[in-house]
N, C-alpha and C. Protein backbone atom coordinates (compact mmCIF):
# COMPACT_ATOMS: atom_id res chain seq x y z
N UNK A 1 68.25 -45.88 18.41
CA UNK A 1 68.07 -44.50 18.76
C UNK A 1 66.62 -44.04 18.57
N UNK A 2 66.37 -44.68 17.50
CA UNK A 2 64.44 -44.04 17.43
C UNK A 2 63.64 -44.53 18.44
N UNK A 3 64.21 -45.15 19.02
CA UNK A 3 63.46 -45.87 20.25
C UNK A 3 63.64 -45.21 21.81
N UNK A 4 64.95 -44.88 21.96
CA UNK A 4 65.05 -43.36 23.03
C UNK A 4 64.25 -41.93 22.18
N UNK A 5 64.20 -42.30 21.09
CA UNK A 5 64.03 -40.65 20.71
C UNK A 5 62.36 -40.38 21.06
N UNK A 6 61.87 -41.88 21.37
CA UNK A 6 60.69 -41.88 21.68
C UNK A 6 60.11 -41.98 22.97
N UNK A 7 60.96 -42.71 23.00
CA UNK A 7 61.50 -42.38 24.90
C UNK A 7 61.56 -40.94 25.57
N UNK A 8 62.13 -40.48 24.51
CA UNK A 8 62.47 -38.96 25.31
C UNK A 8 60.91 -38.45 25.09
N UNK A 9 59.93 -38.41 23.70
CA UNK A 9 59.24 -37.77 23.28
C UNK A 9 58.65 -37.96 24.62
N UNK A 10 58.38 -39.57 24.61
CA UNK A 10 57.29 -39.69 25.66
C UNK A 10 57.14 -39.28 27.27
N UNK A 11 58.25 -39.15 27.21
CA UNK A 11 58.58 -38.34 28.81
C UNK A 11 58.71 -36.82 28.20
N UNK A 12 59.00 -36.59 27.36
CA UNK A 12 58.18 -34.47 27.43
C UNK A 12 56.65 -34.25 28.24
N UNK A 13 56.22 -35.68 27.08
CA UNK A 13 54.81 -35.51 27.11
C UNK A 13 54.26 -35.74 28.26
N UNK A 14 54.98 -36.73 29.18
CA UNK A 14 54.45 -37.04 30.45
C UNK A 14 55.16 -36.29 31.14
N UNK A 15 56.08 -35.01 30.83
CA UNK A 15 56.40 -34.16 31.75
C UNK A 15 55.19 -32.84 32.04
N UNK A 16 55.15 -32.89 30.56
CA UNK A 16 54.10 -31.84 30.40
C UNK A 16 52.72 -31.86 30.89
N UNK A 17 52.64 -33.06 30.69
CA UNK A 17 51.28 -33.23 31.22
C UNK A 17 51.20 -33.36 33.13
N UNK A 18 52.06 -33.93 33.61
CA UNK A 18 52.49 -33.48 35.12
C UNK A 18 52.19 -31.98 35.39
N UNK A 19 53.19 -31.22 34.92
CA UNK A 19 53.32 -29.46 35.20
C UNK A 19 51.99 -29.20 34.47
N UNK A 20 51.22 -29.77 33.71
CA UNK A 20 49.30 -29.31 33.56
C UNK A 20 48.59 -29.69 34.80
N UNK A 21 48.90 -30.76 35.39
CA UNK A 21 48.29 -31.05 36.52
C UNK A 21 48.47 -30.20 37.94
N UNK A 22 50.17 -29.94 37.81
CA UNK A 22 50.65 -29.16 39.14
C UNK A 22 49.74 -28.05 38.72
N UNK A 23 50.10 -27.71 37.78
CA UNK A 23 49.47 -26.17 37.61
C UNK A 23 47.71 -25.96 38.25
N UNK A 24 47.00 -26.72 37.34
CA UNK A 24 45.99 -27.08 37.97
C UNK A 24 45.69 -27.42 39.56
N UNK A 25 46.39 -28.06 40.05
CA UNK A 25 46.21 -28.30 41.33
C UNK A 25 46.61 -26.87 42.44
N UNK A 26 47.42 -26.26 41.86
CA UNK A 26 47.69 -24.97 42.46
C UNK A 26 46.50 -24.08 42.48
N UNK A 27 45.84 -24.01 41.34
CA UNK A 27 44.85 -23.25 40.78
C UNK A 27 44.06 -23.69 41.92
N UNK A 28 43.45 -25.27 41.67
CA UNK A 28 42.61 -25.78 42.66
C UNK A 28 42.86 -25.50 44.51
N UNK A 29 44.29 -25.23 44.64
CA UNK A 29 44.50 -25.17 46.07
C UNK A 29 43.92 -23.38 46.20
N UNK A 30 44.35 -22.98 45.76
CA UNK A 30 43.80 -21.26 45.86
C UNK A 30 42.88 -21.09 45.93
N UNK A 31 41.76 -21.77 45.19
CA UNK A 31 40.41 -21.51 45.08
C UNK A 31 39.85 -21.94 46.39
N UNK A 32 40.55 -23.63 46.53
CA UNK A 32 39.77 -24.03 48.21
C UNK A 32 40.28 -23.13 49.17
N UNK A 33 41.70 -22.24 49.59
CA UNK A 33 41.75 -21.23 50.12
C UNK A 33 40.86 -20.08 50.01
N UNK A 34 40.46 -19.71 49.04
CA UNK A 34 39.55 -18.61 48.83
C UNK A 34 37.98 -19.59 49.38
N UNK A 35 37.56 -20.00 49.18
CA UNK A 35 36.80 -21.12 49.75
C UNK A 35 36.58 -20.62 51.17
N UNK A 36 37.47 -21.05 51.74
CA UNK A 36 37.56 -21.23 53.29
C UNK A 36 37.83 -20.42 53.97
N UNK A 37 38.53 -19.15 53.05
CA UNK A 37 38.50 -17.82 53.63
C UNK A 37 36.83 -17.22 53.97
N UNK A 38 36.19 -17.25 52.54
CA UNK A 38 34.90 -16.33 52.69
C UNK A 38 34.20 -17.65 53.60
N UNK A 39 34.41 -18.84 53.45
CA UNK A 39 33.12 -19.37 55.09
C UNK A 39 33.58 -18.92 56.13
N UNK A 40 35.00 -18.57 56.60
CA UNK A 40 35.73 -17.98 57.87
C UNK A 40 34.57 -16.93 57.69
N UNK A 41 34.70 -15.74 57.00
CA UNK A 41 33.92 -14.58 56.69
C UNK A 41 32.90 -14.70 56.88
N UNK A 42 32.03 -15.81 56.21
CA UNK A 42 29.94 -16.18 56.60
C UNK A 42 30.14 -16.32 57.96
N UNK A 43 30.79 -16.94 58.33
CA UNK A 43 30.54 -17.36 59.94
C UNK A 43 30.62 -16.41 60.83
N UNK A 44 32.10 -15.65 60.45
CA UNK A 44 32.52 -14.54 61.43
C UNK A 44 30.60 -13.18 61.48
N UNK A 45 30.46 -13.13 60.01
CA UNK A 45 29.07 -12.60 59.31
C UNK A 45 27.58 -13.07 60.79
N UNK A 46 27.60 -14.18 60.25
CA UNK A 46 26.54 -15.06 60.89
C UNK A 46 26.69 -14.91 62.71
N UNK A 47 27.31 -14.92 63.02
CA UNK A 47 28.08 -14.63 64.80
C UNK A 47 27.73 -12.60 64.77
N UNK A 48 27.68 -12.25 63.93
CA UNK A 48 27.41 -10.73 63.88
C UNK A 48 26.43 -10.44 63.86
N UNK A 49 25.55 -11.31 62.85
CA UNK A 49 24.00 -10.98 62.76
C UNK A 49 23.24 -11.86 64.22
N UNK A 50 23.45 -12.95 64.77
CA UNK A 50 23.53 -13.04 65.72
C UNK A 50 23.14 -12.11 66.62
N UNK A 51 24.21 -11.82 67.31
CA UNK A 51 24.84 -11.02 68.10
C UNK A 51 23.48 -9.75 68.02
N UNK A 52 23.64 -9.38 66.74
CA UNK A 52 22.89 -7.96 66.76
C UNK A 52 21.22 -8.35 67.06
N UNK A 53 21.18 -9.82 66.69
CA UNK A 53 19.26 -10.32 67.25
C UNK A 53 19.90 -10.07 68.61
N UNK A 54 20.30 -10.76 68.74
CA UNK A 54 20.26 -10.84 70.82
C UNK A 54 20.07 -9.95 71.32
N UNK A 55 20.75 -8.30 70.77
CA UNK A 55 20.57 -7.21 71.07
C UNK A 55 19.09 -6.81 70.93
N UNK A 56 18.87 -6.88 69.47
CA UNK A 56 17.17 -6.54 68.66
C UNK A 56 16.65 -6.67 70.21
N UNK A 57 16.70 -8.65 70.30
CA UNK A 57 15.21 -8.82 71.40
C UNK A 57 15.38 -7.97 72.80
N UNK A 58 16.65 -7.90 73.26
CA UNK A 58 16.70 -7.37 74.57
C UNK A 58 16.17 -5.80 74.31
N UNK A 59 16.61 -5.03 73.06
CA UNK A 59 16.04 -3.74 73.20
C UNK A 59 14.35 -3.54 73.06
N UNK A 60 13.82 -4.60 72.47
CA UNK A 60 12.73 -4.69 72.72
C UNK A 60 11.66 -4.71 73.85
N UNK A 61 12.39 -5.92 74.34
CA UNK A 61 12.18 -5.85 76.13
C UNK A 61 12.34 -4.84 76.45
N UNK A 62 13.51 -4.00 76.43
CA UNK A 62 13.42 -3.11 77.08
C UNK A 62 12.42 -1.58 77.40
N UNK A 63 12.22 -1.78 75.81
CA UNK A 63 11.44 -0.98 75.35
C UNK A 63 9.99 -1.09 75.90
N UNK A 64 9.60 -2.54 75.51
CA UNK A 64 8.16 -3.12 76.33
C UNK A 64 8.42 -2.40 77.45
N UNK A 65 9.23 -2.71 78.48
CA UNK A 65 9.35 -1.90 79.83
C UNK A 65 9.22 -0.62 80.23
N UNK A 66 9.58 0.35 79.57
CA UNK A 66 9.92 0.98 79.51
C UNK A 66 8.61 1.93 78.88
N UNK A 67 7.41 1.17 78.29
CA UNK A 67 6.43 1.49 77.95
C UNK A 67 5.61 1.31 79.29
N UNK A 68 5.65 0.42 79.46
CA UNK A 68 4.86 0.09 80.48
C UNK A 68 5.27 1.20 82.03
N UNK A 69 6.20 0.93 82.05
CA UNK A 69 6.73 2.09 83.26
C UNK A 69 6.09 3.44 82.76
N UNK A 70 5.61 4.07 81.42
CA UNK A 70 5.28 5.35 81.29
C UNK A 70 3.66 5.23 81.64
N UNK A 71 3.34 4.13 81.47
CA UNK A 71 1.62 4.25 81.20
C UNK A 71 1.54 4.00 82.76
N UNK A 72 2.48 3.82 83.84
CA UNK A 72 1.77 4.24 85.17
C UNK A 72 1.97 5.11 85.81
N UNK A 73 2.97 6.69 85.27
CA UNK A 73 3.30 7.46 85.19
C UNK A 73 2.55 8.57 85.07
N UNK A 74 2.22 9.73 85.15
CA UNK A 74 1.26 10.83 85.52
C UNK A 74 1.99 11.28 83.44
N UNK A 75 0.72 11.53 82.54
CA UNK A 75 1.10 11.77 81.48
C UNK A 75 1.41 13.43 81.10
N UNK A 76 1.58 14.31 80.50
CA UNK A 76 1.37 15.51 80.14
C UNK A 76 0.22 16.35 81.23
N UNK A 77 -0.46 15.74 80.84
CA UNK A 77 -2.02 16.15 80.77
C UNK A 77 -2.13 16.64 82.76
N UNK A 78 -1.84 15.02 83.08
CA UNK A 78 -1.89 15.12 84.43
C UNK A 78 -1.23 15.82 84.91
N UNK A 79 0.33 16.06 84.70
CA UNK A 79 1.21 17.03 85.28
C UNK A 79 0.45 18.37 85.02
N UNK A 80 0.48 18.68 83.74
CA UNK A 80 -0.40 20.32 83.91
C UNK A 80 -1.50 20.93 85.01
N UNK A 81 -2.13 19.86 84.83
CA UNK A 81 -3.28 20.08 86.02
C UNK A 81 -3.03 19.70 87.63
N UNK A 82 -1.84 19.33 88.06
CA UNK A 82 -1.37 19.22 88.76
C UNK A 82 -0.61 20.68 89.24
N UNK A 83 -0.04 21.37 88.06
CA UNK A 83 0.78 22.25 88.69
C UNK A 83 -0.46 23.54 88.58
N UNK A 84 -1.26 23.92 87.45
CA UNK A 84 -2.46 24.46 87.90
C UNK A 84 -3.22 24.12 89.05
N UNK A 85 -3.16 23.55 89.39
CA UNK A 85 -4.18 23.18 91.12
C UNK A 85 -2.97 23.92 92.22
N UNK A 86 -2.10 23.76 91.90
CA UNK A 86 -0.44 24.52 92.36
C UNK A 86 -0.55 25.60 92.77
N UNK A 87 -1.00 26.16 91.05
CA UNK A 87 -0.92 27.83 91.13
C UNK A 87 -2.24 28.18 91.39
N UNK A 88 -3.13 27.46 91.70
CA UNK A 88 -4.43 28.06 92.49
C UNK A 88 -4.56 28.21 93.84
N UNK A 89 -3.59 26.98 94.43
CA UNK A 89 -3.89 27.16 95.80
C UNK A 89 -2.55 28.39 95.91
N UNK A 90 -1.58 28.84 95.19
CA UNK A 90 -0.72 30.04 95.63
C UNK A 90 -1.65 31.26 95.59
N UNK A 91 -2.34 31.04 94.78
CA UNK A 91 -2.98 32.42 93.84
C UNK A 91 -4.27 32.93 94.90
N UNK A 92 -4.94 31.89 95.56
CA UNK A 92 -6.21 31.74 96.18
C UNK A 92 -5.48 32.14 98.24
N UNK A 93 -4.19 31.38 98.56
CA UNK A 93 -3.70 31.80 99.58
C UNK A 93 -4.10 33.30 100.28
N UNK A 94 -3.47 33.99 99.44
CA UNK A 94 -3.86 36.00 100.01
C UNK A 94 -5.08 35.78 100.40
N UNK A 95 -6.40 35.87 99.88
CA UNK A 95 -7.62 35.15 100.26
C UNK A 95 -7.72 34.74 101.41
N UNK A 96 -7.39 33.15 101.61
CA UNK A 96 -7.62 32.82 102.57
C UNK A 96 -6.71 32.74 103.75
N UNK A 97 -5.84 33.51 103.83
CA UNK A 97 -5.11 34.46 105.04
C UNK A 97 -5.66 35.67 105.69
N UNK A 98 -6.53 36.11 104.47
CA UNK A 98 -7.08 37.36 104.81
C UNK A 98 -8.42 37.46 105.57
N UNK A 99 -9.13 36.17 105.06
CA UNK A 99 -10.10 35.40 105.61
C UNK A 99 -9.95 35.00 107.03
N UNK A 100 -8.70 34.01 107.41
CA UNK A 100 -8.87 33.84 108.64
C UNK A 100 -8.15 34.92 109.40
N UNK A 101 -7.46 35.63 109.24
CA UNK A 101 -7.41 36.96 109.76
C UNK A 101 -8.63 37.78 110.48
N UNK A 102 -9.24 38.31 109.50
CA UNK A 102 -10.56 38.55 109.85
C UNK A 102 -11.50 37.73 110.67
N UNK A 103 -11.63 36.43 110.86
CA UNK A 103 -12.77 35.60 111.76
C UNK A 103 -11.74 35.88 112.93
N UNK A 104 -10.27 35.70 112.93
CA UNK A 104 -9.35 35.98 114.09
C UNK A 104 -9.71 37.58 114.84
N UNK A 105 -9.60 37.97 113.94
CA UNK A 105 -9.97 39.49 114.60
C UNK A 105 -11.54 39.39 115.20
N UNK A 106 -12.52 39.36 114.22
CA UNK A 106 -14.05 39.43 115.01
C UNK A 106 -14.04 38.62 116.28
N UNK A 107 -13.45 37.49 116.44
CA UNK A 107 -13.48 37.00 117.42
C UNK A 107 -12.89 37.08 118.57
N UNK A 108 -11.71 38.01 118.39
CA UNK A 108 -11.15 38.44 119.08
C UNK A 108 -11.71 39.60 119.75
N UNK A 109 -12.87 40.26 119.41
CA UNK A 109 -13.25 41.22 119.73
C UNK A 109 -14.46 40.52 120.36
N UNK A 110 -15.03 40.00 120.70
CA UNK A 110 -16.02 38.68 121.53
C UNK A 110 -15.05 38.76 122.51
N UNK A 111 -14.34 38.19 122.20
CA UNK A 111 -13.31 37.82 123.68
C UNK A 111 -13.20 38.55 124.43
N UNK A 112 -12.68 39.47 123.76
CA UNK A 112 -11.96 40.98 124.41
C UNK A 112 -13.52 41.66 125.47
N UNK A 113 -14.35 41.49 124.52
CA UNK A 113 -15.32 42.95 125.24
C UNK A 113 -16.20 41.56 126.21
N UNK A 114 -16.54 40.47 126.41
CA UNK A 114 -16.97 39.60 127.36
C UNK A 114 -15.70 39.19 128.21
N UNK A 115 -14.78 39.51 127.80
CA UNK A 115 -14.13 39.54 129.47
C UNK A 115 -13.35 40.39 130.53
């Protein structure tokens, strides 16, 4: 009997020490799940930051463009003096209606009294 009783001891012990290992190995499986979750996550991450360069450079470009399209564009400056030259030739008109009016008339009076 002391010889099963050692028998038995020794299979506790090699039971126990099994269910230390399962245990452990569970531990270990969770962790490589957690593992492989957050690289799912870097990657999904990394495909985002990505994504948002591709954008960066194209808005850049666009921007370059978009610069460039203004600098051949009439700036502030030019438009003002554009619409002042506007309101001069409205402003200056009465003037020169009244002007050729008058050479219309004197000359009309040439006409009139030589024929």
């Amino acid at each position: 009997m002391p010889e099963r009783d050692k028998e038995v001891e020794d299979m506790k012990e090699f039971m126990t020490i099994l269910i230390g290992v399962r245990e452990t190995l569970a531990e270990q499986s969770v962790k490589l799940d957690n593992a492989l979750d957050v690289k799912h996550t870097a990657d999904e991450a990394k495909e985002t930051a990505n994504r948002a360069d591709r954008r960066s450079q194209q808005n850049a470009k666009d921007i370059e463009d978009l610069e460039e399209d203004i600098k051949e564009k009439a700036d502030q400056t030019d438009v003002e003096r554009i619409i002042k030259e506007k309101d001069n030739w409205q402003r200056n008109l009465p003037s020169w209606v009244a002007v050729i009016i008058s050479i219309i008339v004197f000359i009309s009076q040439y006409i009139t009294l030589g024929g």
